[in-house]
C-alpha atoms as a PDB file:
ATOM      1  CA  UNK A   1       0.000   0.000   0.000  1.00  0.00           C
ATOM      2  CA  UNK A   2       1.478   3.597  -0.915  1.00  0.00           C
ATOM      3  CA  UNK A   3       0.895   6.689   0.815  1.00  0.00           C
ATOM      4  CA  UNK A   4       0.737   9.649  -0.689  1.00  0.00           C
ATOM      5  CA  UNK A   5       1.402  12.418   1.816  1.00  0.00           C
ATOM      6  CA  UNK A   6       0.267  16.243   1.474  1.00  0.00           C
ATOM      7  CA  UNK A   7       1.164  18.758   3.934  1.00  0.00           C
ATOM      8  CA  UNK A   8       1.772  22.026   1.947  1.00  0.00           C
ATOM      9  CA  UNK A   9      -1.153  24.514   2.544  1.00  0.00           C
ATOM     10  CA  UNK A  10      -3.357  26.384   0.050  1.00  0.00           C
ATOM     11  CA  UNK A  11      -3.431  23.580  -2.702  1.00  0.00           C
ATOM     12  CA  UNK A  12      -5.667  22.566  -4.787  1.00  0.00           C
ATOM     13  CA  UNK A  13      -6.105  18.902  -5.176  1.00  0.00           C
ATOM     14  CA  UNK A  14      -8.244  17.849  -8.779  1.00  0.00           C
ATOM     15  CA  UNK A  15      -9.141  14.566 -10.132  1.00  0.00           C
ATOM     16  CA  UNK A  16      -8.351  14.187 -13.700  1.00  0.00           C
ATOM     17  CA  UNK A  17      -8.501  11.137 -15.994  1.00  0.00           C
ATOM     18  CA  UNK A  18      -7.594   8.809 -13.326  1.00  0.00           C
ATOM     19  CA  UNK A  19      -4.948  10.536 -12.031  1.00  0.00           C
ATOM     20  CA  UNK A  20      -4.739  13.500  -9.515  1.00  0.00           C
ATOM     21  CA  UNK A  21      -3.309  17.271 -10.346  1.00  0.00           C
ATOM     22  CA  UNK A  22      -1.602  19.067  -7.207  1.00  0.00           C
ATOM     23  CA  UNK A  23       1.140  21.331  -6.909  1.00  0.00           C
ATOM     24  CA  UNK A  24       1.827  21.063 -10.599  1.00  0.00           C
ATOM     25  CA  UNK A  25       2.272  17.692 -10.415  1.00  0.00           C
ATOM     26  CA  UNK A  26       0.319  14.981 -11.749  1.00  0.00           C
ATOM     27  CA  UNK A  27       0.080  11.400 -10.025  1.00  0.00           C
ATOM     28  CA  UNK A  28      -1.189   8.467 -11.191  1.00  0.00           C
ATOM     29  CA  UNK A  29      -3.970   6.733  -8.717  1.00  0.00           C
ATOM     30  CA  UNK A  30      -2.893   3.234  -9.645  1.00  0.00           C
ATOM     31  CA  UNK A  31       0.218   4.336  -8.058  1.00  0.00           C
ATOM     32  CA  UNK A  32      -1.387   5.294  -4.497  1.00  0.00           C
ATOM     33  CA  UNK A  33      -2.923   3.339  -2.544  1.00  0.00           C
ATOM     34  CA  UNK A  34      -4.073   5.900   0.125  1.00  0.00           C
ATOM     35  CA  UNK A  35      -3.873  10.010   0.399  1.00  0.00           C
ATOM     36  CA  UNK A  36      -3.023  11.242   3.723  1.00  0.00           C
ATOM     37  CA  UNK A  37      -3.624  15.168   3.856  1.00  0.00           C
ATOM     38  CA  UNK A  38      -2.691  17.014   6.870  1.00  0.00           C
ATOM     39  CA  UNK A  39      -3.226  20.588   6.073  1.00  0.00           C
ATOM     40  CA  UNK A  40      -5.358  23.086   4.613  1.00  0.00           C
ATOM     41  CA  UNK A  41      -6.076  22.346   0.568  1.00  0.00           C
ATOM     42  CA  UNK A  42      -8.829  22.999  -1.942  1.00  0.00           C
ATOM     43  CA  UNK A  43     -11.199  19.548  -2.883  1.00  0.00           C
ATOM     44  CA  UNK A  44     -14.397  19.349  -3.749  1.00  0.00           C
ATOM     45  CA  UNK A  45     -16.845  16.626  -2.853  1.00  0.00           C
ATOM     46  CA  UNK A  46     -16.695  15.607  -6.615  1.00  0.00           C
ATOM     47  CA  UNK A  47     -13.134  15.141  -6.235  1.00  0.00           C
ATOM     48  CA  UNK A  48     -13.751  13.138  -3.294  1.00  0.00           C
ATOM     49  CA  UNK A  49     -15.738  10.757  -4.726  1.00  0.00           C
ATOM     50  CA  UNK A  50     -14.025   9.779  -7.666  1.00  0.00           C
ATOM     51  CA  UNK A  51     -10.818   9.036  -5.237  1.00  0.00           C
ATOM     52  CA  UNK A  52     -13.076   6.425  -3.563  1.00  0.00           C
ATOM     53  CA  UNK A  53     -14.609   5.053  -6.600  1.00  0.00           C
ATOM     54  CA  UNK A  54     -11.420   4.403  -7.394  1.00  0.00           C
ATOM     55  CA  UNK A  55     -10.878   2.599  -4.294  1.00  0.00           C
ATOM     56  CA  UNK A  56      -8.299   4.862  -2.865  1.00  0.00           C
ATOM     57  CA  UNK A  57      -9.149   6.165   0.772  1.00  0.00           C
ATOM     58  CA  UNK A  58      -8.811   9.544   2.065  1.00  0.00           C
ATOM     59  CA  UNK A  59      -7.228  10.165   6.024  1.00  0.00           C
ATOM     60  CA  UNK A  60      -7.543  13.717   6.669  1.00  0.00           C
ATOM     61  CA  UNK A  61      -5.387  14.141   9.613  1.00  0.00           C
ATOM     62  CA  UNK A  62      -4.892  17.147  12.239  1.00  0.00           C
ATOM     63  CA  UNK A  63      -1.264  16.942  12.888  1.00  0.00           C
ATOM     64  CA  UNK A  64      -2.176  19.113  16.273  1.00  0.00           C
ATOM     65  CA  UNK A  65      -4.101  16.721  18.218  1.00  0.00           C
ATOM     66  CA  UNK A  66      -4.048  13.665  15.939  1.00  0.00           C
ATOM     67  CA  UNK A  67      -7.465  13.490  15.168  1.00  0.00           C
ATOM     68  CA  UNK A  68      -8.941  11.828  12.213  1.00  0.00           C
ATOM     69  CA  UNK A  69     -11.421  11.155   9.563  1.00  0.00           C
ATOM     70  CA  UNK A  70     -10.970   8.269   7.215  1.00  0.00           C
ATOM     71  CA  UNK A  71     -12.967   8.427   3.694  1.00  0.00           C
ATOM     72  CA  UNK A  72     -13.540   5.417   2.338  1.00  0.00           C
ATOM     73  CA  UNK A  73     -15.542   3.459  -0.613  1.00  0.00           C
ATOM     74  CA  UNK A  74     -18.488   2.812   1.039  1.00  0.00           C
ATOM     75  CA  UNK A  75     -19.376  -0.433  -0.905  1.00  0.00           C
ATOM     76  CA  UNK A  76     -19.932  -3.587   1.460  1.00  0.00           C
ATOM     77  CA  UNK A  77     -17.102  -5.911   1.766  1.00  0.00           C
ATOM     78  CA  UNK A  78     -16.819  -9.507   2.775  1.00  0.00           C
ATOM     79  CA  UNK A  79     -20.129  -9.577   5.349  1.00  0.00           C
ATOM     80  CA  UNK A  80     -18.851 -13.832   5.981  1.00  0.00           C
ATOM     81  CA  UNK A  81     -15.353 -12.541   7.659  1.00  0.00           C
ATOM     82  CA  UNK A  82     -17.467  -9.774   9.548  1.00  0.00           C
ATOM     83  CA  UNK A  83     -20.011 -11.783  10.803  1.00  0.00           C
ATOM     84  CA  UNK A  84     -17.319 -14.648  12.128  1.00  0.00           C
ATOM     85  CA  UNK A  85     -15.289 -11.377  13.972  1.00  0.00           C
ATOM     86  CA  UNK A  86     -18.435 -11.262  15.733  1.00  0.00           C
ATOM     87  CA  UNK A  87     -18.608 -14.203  16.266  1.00  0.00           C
ATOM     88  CA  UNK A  88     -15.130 -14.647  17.396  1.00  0.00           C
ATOM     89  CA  UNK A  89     -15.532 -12.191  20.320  1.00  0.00           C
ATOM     90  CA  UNK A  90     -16.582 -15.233  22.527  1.00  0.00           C
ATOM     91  CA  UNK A  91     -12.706 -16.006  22.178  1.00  0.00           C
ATOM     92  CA  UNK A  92     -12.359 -12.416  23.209  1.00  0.00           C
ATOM     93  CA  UNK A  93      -9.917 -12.770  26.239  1.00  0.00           C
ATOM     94  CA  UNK A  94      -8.104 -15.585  24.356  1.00  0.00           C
ATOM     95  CA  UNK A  95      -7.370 -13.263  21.254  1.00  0.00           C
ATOM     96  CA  UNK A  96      -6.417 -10.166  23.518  1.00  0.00           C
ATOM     97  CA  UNK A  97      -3.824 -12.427  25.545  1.00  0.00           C
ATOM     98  CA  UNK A  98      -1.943 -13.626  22.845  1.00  0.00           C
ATOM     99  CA  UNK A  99      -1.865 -10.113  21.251  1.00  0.00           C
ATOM    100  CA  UNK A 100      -0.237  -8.790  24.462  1.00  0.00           C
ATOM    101  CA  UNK A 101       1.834 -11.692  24.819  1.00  0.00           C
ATOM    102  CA  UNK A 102       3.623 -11.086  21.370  1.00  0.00           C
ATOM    103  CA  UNK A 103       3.838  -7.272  22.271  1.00  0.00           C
ATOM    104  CA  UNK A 104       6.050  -7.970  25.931  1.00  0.00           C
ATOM    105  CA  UNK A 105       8.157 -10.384  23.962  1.00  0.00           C
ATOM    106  CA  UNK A 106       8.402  -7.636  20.859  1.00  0.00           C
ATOM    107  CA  UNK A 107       9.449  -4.791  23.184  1.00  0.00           C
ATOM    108  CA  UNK A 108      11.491  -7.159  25.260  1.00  0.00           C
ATOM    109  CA  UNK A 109      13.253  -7.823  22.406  1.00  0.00           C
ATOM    110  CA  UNK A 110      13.877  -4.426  21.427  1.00  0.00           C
ATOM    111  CA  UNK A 111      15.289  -3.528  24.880  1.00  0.00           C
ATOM    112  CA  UNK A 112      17.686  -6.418  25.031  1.00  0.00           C
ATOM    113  CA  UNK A 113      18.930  -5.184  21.289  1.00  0.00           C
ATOM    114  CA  UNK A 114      20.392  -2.221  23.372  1.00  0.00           C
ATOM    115  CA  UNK A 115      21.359  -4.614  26.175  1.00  0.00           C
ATOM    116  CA  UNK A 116      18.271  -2.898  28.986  1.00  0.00           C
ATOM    117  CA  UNK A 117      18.168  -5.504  31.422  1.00  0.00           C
ATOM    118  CA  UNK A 118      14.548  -6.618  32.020  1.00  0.00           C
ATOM    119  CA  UNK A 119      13.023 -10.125  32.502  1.00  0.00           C
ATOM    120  CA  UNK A 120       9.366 -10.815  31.492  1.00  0.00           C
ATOM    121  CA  UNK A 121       8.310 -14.519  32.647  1.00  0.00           C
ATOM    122  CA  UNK A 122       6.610 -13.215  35.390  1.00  0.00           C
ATOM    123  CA  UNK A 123       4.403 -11.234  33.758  1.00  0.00           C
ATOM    124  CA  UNK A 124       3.765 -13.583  31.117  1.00  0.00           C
ATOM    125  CA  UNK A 125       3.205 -16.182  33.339  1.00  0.00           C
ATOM    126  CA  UNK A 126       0.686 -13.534  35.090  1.00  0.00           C
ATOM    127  CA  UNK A 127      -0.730 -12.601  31.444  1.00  0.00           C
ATOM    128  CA  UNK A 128      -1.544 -16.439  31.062  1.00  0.00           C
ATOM    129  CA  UNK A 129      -3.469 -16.926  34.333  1.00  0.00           C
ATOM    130  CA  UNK A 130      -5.505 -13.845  33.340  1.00  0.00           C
ATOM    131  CA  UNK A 131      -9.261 -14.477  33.310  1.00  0.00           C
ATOM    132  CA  UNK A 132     -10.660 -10.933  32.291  1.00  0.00           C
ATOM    133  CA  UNK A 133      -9.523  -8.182  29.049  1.00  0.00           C
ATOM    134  CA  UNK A 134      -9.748  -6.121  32.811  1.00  0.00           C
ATOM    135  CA  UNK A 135      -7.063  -8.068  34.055  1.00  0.00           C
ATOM    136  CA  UNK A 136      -5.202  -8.289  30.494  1.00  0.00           C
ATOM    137  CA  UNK A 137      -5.404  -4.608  30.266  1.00  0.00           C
ATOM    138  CA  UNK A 138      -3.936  -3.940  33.566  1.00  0.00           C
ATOM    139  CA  UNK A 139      -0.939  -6.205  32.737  1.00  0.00           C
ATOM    140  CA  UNK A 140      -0.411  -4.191  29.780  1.00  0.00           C
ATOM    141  CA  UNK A 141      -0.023  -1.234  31.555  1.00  0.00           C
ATOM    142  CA  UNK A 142       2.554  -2.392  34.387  1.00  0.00           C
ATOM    143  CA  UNK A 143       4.864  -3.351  31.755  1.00  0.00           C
ATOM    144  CA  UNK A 144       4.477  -0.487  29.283  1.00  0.00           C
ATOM    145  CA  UNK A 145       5.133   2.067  32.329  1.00  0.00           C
ATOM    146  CA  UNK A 146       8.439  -0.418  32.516  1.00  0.00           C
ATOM    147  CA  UNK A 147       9.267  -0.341  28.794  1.00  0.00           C
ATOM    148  CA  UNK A 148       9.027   3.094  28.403  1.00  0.00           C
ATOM    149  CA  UNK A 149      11.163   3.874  32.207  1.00  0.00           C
ATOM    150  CA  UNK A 150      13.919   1.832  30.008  1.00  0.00           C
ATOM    151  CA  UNK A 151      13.502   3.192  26.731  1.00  0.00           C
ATOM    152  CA  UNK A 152      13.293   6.959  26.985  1.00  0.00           C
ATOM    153  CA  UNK A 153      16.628   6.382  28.718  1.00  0.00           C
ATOM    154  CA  UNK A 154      17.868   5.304  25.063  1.00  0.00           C
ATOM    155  CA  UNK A 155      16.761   9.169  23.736  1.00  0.00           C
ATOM    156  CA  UNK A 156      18.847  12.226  24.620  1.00  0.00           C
ATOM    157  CA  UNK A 157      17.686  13.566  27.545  1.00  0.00           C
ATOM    158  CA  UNK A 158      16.667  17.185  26.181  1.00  0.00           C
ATOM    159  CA  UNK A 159      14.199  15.520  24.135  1.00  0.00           C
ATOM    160  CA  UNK A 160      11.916  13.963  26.904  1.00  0.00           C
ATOM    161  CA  UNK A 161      10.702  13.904  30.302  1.00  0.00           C
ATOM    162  CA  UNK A 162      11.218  10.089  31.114  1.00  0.00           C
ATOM    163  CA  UNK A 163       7.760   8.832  30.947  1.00  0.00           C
ATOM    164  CA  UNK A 164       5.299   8.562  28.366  1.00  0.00           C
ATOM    165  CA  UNK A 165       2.853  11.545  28.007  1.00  0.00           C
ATOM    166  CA  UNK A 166      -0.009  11.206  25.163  1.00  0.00           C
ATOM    167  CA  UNK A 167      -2.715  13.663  24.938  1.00  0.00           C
ATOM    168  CA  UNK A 168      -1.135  16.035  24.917  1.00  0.00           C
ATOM    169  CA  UNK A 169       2.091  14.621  24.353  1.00  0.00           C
ATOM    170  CA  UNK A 170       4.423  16.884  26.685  1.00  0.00           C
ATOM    171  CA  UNK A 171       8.142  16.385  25.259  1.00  0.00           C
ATOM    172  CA  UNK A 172       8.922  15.989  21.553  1.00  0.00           C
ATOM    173  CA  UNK A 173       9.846  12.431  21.878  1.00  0.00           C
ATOM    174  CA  UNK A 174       6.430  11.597  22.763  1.00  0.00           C
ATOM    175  CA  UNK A 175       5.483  14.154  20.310  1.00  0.00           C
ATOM    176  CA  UNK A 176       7.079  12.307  17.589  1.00  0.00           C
ATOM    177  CA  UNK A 177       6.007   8.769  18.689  1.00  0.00           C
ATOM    178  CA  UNK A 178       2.260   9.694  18.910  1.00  0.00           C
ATOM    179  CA  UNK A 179       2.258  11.211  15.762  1.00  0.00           C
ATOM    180  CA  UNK A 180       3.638   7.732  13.731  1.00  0.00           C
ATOM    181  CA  UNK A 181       1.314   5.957  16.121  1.00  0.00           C
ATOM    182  CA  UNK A 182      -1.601   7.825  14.545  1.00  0.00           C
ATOM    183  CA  UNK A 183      -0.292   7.635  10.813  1.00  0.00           C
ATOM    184  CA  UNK A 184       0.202   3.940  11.711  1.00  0.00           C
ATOM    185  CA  UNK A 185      -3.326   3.574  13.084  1.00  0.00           C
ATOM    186  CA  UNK A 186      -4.843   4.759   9.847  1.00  0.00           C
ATOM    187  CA  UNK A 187      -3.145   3.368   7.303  1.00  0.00           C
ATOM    188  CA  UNK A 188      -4.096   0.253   9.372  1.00  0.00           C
ATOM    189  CA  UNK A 189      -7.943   0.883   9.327  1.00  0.00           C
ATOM    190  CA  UNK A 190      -7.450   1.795   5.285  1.00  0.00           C
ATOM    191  CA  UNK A 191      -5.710  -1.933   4.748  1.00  0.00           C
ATOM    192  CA  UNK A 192      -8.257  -3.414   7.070  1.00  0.00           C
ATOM    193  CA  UNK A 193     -11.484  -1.796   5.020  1.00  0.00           C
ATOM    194  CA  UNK A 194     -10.148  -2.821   1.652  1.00  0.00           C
ATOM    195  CA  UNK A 195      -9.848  -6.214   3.427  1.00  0.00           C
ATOM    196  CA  UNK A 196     -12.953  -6.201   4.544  1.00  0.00           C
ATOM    197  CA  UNK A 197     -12.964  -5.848   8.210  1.00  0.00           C
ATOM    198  CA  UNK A 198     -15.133  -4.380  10.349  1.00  0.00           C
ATOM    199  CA  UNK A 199     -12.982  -1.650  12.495  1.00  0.00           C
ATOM    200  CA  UNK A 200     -15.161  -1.577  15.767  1.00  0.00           C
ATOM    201  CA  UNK A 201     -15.054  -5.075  16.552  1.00  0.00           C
ATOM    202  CA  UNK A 202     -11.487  -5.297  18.353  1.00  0.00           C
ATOM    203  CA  UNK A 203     -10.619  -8.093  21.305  1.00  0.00           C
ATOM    204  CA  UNK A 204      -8.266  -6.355  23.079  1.00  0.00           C
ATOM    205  CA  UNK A 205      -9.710  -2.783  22.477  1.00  0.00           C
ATOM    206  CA  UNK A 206     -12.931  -1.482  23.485  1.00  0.00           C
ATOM    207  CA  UNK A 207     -14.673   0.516  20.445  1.00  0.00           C
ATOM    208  CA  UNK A 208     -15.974   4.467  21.573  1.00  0.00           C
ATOM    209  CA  UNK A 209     -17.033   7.283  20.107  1.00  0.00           C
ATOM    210  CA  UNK A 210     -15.055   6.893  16.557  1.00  0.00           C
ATOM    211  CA  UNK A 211     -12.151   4.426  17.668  1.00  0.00           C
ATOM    212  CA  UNK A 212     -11.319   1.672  15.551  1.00  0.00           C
ATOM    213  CA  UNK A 213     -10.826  -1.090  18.211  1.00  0.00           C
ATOM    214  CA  UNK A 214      -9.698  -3.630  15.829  1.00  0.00           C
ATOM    215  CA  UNK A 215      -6.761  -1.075  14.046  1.00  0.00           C
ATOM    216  CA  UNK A 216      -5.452  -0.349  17.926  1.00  0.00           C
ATOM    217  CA  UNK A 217      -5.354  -4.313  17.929  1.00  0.00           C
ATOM    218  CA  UNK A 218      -3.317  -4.884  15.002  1.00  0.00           C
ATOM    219  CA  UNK A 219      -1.180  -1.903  15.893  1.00  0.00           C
ATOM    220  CA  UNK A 220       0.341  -3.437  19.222  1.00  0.00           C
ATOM    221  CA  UNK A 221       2.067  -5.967  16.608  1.00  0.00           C
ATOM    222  CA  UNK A 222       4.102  -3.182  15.608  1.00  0.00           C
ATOM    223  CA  UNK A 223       4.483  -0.233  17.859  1.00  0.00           C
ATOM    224  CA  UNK A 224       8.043  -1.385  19.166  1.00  0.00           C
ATOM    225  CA  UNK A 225       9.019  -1.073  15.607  1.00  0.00           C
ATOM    226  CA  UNK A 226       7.919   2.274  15.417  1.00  0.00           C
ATOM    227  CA  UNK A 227       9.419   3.020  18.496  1.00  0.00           C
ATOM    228  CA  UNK A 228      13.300   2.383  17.261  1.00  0.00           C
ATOM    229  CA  UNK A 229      12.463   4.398  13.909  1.00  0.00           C
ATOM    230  CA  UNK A 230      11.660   7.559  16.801  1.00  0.00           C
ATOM    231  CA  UNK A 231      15.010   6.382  18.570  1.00  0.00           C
ATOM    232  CA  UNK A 232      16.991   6.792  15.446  1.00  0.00           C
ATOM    233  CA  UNK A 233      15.175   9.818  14.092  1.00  0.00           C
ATOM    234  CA  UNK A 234      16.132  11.615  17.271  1.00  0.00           C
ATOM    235  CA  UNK A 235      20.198   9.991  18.001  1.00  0.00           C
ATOM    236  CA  UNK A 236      20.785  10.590  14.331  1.00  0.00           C
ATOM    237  CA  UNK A 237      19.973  13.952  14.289  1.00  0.00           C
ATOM    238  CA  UNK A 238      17.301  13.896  11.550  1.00  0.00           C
ATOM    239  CA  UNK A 239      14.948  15.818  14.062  1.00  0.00           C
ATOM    240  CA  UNK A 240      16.060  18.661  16.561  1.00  0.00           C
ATOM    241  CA  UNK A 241      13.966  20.371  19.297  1.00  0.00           C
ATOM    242  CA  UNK A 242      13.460  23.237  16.535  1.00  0.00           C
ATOM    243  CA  UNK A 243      11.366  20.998  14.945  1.00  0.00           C
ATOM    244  CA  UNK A 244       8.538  21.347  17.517  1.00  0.00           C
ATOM    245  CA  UNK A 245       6.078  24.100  19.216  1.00  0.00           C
ATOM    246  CA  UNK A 246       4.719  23.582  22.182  1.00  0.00           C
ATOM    247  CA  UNK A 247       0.964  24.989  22.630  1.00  0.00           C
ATOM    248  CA  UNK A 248      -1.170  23.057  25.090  1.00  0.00           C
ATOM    249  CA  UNK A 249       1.091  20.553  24.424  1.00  0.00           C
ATOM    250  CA  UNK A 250       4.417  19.882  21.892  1.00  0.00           C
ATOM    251  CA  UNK A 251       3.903  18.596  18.568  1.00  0.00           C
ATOM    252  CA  UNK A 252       5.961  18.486  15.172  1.00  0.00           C
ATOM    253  CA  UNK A 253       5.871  21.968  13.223  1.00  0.00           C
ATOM    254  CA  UNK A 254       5.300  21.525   9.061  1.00  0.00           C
ATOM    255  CA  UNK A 255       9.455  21.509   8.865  1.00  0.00           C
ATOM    256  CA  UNK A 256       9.489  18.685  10.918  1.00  0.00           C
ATOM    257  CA  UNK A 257       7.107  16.721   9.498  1.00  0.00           C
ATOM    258  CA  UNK A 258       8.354  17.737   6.254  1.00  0.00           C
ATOM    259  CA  UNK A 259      11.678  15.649   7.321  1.00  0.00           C
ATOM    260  CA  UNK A 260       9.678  12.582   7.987  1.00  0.00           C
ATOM    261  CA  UNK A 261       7.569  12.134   4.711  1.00  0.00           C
ATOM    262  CA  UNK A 262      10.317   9.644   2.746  1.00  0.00           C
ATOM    263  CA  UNK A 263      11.542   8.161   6.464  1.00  0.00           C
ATOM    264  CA  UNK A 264       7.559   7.465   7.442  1.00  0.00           C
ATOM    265  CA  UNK A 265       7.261   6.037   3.855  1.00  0.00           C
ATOM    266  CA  UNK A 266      10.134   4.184   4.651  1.00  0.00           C
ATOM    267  CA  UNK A 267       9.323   2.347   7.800  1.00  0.00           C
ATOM    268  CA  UNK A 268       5.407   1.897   6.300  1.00  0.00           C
ATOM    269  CA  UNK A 269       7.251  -0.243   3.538  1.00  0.00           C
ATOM    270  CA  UNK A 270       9.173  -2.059   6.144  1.00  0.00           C
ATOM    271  CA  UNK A 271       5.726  -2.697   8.258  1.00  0.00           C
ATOM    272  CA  UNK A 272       3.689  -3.761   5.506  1.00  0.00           C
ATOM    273  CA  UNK A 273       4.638  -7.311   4.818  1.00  0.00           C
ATOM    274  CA  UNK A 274       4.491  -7.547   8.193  1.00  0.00           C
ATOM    275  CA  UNK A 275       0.978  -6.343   8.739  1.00  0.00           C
ATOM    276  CA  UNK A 276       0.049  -8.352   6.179  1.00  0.00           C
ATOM    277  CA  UNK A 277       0.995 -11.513   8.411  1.00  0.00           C
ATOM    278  CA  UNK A 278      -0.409 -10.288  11.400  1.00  0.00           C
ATOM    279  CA  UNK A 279      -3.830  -9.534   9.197  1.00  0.00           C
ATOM    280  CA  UNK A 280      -3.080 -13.451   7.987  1.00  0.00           C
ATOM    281  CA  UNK A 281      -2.880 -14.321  11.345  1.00  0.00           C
ATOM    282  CA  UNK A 282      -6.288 -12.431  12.576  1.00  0.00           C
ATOM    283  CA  UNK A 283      -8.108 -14.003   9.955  1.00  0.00           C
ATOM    284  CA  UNK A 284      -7.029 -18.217  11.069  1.00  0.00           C
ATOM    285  CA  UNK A 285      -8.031 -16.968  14.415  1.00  0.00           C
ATOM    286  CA  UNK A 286     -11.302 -15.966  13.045  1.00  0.00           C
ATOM    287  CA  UNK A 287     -11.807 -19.524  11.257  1.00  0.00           C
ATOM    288  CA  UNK A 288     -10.391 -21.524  14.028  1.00  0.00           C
ATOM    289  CA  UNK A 289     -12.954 -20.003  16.235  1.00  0.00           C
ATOM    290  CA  UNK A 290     -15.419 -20.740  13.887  1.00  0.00           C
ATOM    291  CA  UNK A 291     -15.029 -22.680  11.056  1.00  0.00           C
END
């Protein structure tokens, strides 16, 4: 799946023959998969309708507070593999354990690549005697809060405050890593409609108000992944605190983001073969619950 990224305010995006016209360029669709626009540009609903016919989804994103809308073709997709994810949420606390389980042995992993001493049997042997997604969740947190204790001591110290803040983020380190979290979440929920999914039905995540449970579940595969790409973006320099403003919060300015468009679609090409598997593996849990 490609992304094509537009940031650049006061455009004007047009649909033309199958292709799109912006900033004197012209791109053909069969070459995106999926346009992400995070600022202020000219489109018309026309436009915006031809995209999706075209089965190419639209996020709009607000690169202040990360919030989203995703527009997608709204023709029904595989109704069989939605009706057996609801009928796989009897497996519920089954699915969310071993979704959690490959996430402490992912981030493990990732600390022990920088030699961070940390042992995890406990808690996995405390994931496995888990009865509720309560419990589960609660597990989840004690060793995030220890993950991140270990990892932000990996980043420069100017660039964080040593814990993990999220809305708002409070440091650009956690600036940075909630912003690919929410570019990773949505181009997530655009693989999982063209798949056929249904986003609200998740097992480890709860669906409210517009959250797509089941991209937040997928996403856990991969955040640790994300995580080193923010380690290296920050201890090879490619981002500096000018690269922020802080206002009710600190977030990436348009010359930082600007920076990350080829190194985002870098790791998304990394992570997609990847997702693909973990969407592989969703779908034998789905018929082994209920063949």
């Amino acid at each position: 799946m490609t992304p094509l990224f537009i940031d650049k305010e006061d455009l004007e995006l047009k649909f033309v023959n199958k292709t799109i016209k912006i900033d004197n360029k012209t791109i053909p669709l069969r070459l995106i998969d999926i346009i992400v626009i995070t600022s202020h540009i000219l489109i018309d609903t026309k436009t915006i309708a031809k995209i999706a016919e075209e089965n190419v989804n639209i996020i709009l994103l607000n690169p202040r507070n990360y919030k989203t809308t995703l527009i997608s073709n709204t023709q029904p997709k595989n109704a069989n593999l939605k009706l057996a994810q609801y009928k796989a949420l009897e497996k519920r606390v089954e699915i969310a354990k071993e979704i959690i389980k490959e996430k402490i042995l992912n981030h493990n992993a990732h600390l022990k690549s920088y030699g961070a001493h940390c042992s995890v049997e406990p808690i996995l042997t405390s994931l496995q005697e888990a009865a509720t997604l309560e419990s589960i969740m609660g597990i989840e947190g004690t060793y995030s809060r220890h993950y991140f204790q270990q990892y932000f001591k990996l980043i420069p110290r100017k660039f964080h405050k040593s814990k993990r803040s999220k809305r708002p983020p409070l440091d650009p380190a956690n600036a940075l890593l909630s912003y690919l979290y929410s570019i990773a979440y949505n181009l997530i929920s655009s693989k999982l409609l063209m798949q056929g999914f249904e986003l609200a039905i998740g097992y480890l995540h709860t669906p409210f108000r517009n959250h797509n449970a089941l991209s937040s579940d997928m996403l856990e595969f991969f955040r640790h992944e994300i995580n080193e790409a923010v380690l290296k973006f920050f201890t090879n320099g490619l981002v500096t605190t000018n690269d922020f403003y802080k206002k009710d919060g600190v977030y990436l300015n348009y010359e930082g983001r600007k920076k990350l468009y080829w190194p985002i679609k870098t790791l998304w090409t990394q992570l997609e073969p990847e997702i693909d598997k973990s969407l592989t593996w969703l779908r034998n849990q789905l018929c082994q619950n209920h063949p």
